[in-house]
N, C-alpha and C. Protein backbone atom coordinates (compact mmCIF):
# COMPACT_ATOMS: atom_id res chain seq x y z
N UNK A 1 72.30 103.62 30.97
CA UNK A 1 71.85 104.02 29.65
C UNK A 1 72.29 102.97 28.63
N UNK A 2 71.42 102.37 27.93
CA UNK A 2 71.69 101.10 26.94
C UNK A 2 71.95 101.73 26.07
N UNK A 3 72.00 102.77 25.35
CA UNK A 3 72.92 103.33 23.96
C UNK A 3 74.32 103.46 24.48
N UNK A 4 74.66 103.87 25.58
CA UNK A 4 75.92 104.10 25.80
C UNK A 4 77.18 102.91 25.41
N UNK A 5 76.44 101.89 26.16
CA UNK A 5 77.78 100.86 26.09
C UNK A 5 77.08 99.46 24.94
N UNK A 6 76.00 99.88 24.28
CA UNK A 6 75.76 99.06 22.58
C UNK A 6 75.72 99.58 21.44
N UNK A 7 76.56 98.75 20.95
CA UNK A 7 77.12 98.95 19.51
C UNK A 7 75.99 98.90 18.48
N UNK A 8 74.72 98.73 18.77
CA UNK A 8 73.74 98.38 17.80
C UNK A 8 72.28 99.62 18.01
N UNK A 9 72.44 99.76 19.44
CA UNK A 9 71.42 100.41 19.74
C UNK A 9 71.42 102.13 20.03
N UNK A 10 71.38 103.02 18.80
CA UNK A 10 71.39 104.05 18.76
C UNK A 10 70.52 105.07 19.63
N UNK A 11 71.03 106.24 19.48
CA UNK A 11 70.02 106.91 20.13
C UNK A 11 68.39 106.59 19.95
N UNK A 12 68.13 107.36 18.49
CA UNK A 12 66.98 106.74 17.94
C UNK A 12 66.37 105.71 18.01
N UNK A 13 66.97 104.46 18.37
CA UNK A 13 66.60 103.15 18.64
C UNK A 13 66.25 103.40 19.90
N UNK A 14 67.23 103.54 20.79
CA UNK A 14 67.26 103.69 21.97
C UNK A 14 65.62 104.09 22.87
N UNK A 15 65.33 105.60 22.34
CA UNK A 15 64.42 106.32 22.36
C UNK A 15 62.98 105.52 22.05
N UNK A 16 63.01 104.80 20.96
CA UNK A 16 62.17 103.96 20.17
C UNK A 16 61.87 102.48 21.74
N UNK A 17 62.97 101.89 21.77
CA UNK A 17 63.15 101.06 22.90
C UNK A 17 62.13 101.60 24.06
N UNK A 18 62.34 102.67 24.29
CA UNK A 18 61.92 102.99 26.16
C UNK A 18 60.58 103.25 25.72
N UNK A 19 60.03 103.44 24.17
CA UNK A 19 58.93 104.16 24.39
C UNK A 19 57.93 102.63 24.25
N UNK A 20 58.56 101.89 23.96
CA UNK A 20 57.43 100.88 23.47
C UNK A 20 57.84 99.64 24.61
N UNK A 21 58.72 99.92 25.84
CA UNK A 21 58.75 99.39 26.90
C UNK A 21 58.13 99.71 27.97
N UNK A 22 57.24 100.68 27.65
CA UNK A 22 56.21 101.52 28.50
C UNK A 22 55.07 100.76 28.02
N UNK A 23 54.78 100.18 27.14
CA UNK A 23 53.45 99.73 26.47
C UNK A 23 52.73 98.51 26.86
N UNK A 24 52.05 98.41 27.81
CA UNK A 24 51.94 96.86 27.97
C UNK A 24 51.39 95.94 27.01
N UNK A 25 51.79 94.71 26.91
CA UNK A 25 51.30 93.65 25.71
C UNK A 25 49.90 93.27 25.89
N UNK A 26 49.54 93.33 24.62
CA UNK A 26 48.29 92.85 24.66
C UNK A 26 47.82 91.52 24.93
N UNK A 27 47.26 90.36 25.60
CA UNK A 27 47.12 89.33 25.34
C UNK A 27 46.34 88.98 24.12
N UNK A 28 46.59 87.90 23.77
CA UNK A 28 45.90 87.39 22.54
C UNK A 28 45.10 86.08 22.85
N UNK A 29 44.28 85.60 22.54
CA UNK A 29 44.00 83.55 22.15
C UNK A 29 44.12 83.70 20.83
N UNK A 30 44.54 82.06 20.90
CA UNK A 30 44.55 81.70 19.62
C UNK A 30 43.33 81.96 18.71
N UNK A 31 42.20 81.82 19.18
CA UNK A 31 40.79 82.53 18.51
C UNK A 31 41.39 83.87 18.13
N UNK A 32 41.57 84.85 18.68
CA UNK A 32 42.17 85.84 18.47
C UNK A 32 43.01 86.21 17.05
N UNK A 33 44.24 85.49 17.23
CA UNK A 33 44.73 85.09 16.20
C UNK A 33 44.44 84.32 14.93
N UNK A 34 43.83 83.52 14.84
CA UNK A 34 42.78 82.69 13.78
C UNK A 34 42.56 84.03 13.09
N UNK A 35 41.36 84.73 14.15
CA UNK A 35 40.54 85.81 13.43
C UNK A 35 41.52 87.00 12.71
N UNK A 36 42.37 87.13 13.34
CA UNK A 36 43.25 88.36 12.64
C UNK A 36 43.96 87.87 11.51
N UNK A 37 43.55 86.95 11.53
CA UNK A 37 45.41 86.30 10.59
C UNK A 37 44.25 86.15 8.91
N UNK A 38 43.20 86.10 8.58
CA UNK A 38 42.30 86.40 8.03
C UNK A 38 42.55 87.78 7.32
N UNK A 39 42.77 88.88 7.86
CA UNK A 39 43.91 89.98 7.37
C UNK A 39 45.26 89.89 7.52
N UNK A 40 45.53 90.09 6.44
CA UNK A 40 46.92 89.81 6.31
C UNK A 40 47.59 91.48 6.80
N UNK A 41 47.28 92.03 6.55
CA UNK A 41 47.72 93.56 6.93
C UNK A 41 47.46 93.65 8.33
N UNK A 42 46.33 93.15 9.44
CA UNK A 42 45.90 93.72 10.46
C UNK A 42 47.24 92.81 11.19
N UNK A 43 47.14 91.28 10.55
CA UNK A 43 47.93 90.47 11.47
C UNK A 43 49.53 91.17 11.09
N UNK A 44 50.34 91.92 10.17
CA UNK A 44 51.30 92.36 10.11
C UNK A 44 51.30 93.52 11.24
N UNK A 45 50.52 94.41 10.84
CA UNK A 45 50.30 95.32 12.46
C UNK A 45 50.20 95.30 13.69
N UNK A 46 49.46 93.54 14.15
CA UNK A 46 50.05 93.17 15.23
C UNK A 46 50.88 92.81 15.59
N UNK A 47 51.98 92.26 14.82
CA UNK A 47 53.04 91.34 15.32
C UNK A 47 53.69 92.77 15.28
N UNK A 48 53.33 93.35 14.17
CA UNK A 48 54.73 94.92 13.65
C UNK A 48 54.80 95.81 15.54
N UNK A 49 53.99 95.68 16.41
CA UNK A 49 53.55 96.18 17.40
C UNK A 49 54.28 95.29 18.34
N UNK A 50 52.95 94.21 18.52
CA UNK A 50 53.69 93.51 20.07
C UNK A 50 55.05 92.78 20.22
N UNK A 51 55.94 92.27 19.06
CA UNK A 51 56.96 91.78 19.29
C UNK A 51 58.22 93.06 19.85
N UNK A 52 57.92 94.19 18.97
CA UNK A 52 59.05 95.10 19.54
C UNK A 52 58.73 95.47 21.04
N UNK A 53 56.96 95.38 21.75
CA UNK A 53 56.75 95.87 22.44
C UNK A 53 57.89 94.61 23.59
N UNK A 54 57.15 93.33 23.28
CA UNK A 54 57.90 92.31 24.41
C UNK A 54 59.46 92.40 23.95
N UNK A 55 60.22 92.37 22.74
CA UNK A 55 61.69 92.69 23.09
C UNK A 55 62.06 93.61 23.73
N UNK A 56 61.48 94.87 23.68
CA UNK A 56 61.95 95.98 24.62
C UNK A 56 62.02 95.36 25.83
N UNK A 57 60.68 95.30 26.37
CA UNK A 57 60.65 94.80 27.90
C UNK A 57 62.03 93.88 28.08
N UNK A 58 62.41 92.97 27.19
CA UNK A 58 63.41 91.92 27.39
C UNK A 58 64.23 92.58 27.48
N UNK A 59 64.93 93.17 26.37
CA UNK A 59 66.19 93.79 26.23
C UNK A 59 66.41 95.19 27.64
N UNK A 60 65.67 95.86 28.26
CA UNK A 60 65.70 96.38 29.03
C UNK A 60 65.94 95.54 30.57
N UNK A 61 65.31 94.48 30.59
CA UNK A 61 65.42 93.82 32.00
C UNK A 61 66.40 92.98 31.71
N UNK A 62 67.09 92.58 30.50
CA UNK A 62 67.97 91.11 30.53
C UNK A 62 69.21 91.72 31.17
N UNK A 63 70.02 92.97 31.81
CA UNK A 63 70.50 92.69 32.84
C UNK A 63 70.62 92.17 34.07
N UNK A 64 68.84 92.38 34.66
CA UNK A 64 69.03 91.97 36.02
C UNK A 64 68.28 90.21 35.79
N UNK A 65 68.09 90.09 34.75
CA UNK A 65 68.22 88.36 34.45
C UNK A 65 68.96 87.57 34.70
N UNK A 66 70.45 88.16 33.78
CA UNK A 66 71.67 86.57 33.92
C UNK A 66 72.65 87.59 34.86
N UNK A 67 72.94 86.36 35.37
CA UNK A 67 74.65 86.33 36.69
C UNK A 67 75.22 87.28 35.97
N UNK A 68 76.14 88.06 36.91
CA UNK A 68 77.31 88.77 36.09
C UNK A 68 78.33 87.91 35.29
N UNK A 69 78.67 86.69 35.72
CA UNK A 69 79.64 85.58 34.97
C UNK A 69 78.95 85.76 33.73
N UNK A 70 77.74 85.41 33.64
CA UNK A 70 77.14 85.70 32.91
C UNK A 70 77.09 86.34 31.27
N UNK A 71 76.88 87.60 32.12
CA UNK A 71 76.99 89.07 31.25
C UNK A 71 78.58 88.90 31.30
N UNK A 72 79.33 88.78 31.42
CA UNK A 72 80.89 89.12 30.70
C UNK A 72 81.29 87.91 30.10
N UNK A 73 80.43 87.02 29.96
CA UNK A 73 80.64 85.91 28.80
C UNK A 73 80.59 86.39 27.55
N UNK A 74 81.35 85.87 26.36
CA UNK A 74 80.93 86.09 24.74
C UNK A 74 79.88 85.62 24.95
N UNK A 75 78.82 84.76 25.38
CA UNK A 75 77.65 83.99 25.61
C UNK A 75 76.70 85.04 25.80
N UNK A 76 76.67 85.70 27.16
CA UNK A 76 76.54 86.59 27.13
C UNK A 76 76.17 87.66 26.41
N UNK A 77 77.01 88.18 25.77
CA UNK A 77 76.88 89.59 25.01
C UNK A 77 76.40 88.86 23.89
N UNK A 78 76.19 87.55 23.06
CA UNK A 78 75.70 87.31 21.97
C UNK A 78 74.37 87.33 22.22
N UNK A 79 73.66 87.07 23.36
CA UNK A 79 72.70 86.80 23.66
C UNK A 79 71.76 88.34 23.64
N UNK A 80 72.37 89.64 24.20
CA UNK A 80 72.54 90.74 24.70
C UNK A 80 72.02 91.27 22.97
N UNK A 81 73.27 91.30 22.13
CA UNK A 81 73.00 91.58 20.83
C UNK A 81 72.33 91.20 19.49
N UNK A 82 72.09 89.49 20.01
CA UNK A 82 70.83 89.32 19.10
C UNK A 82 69.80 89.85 19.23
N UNK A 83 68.98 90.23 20.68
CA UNK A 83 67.95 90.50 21.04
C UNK A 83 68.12 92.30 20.75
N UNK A 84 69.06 92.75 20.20
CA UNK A 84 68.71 94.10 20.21
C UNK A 84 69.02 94.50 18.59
N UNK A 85 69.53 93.23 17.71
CA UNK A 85 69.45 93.30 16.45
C UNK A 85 68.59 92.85 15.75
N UNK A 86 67.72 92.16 16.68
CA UNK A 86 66.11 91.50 16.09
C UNK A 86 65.23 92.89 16.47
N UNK A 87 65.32 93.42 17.53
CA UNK A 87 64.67 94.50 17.35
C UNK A 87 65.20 96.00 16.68
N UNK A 88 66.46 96.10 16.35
CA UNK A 88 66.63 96.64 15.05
C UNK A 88 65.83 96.24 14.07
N UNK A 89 66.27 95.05 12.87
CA UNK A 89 65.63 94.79 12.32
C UNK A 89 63.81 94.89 12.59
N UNK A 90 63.19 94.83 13.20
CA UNK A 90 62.14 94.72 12.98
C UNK A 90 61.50 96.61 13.02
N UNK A 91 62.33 97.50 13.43
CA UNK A 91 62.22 98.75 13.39
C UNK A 91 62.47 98.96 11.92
N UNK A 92 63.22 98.81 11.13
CA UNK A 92 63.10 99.16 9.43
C UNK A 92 61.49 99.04 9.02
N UNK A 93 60.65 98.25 9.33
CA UNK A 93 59.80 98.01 8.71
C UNK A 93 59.06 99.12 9.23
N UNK A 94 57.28 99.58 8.05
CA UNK A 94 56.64 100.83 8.45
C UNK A 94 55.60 99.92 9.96
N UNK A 95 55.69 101.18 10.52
CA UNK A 95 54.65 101.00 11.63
C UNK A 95 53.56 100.12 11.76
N UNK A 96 52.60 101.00 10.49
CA UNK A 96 51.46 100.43 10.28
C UNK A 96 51.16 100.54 8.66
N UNK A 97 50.22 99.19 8.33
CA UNK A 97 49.88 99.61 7.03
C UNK A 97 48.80 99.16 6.54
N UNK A 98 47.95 99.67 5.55
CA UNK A 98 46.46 99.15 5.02
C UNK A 98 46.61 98.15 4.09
N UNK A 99 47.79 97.90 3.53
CA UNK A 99 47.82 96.74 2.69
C UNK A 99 49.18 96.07 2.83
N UNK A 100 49.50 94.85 2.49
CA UNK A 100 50.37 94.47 2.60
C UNK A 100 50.61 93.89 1.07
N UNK A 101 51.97 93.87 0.68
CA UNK A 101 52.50 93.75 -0.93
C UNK A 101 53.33 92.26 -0.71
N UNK A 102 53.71 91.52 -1.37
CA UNK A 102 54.09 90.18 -1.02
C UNK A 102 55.66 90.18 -0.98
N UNK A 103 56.14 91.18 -1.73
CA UNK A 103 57.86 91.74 -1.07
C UNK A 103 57.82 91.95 0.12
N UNK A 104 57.24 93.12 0.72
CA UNK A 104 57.50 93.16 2.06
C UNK A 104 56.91 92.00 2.66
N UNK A 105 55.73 91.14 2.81
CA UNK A 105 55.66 90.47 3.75
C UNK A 105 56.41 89.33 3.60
N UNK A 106 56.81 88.49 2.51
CA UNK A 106 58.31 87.94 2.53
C UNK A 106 59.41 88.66 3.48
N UNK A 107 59.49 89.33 3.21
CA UNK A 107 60.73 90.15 3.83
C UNK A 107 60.61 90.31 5.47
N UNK A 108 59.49 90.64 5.99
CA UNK A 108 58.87 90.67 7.48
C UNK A 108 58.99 88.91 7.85
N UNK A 109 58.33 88.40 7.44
CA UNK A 109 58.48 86.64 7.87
C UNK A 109 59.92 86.40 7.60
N UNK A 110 60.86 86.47 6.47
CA UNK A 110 62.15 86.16 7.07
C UNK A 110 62.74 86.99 8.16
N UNK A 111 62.31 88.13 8.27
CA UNK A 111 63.34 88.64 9.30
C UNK A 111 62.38 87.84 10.68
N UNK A 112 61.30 87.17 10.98
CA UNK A 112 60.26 87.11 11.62
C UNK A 112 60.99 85.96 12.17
N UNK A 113 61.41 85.16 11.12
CA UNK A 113 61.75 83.32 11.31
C UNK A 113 63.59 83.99 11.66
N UNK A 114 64.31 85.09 11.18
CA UNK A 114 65.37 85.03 11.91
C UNK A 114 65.88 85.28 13.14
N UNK A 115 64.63 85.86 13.51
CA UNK A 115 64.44 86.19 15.08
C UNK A 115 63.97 85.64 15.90
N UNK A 116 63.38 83.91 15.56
CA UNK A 116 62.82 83.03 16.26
C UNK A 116 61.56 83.06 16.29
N UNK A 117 60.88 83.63 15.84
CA UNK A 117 59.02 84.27 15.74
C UNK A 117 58.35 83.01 15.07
């Protein structure tokens, strides 16, 4: 159970985690993207979607990823807790939305660029 032994990942998170690690990712092309990014709201709804969908998947399998040396490195667990504080952060934001306001999408692209996106 990943709430049990992380300091970041609450129940609620937790719950949030398994449900959108069930979800498979959508592929995209870059055509794809071109065309969405044209809305600025649709392209916030996708990323607001598939990035938590592929961190879950990560953050759920990155045990049986690295060595146990590994996992009991500070290396390790930094690695462990960025990836589950980028998907914190990206859970504050709303689900979905019909418009996008230029506070929040400032605010989504920095947390976007602090998470490596």
């Amino acid at each position: 159970n990943l709430s049990s032994f992380s300091s970041i990942i609450n129940k609620d998170l937790h719950k949030r985690l398994e449900g959108y690690s069930c979800i498979q990712p959508t592929p995209y092309t870059i055509h794809d993207f071109l065309e969405i990014s044209q809305d600025r709201a649709k392209l916030y709804n996708l990323v607001r979607t598939e990035i938590p969908v592929r961190l879950s998947k990560l953050i759920i399998n990155m045990p049986g990823y690295l060595p146990q040396e590994v996992k009991d490195q500070r290396t390790g667990q930094f690695v462990k807790d960025y990836f589950e504080m980028s998907f914190k952060e990206l859970e504050t934001f709303p689900q979905k939305i019909d418009h996008i306001d230029k506070s929040t999408e400032a605010k989504f692209l920095e947390v976007l660029t602090r998470v490596g996106i």
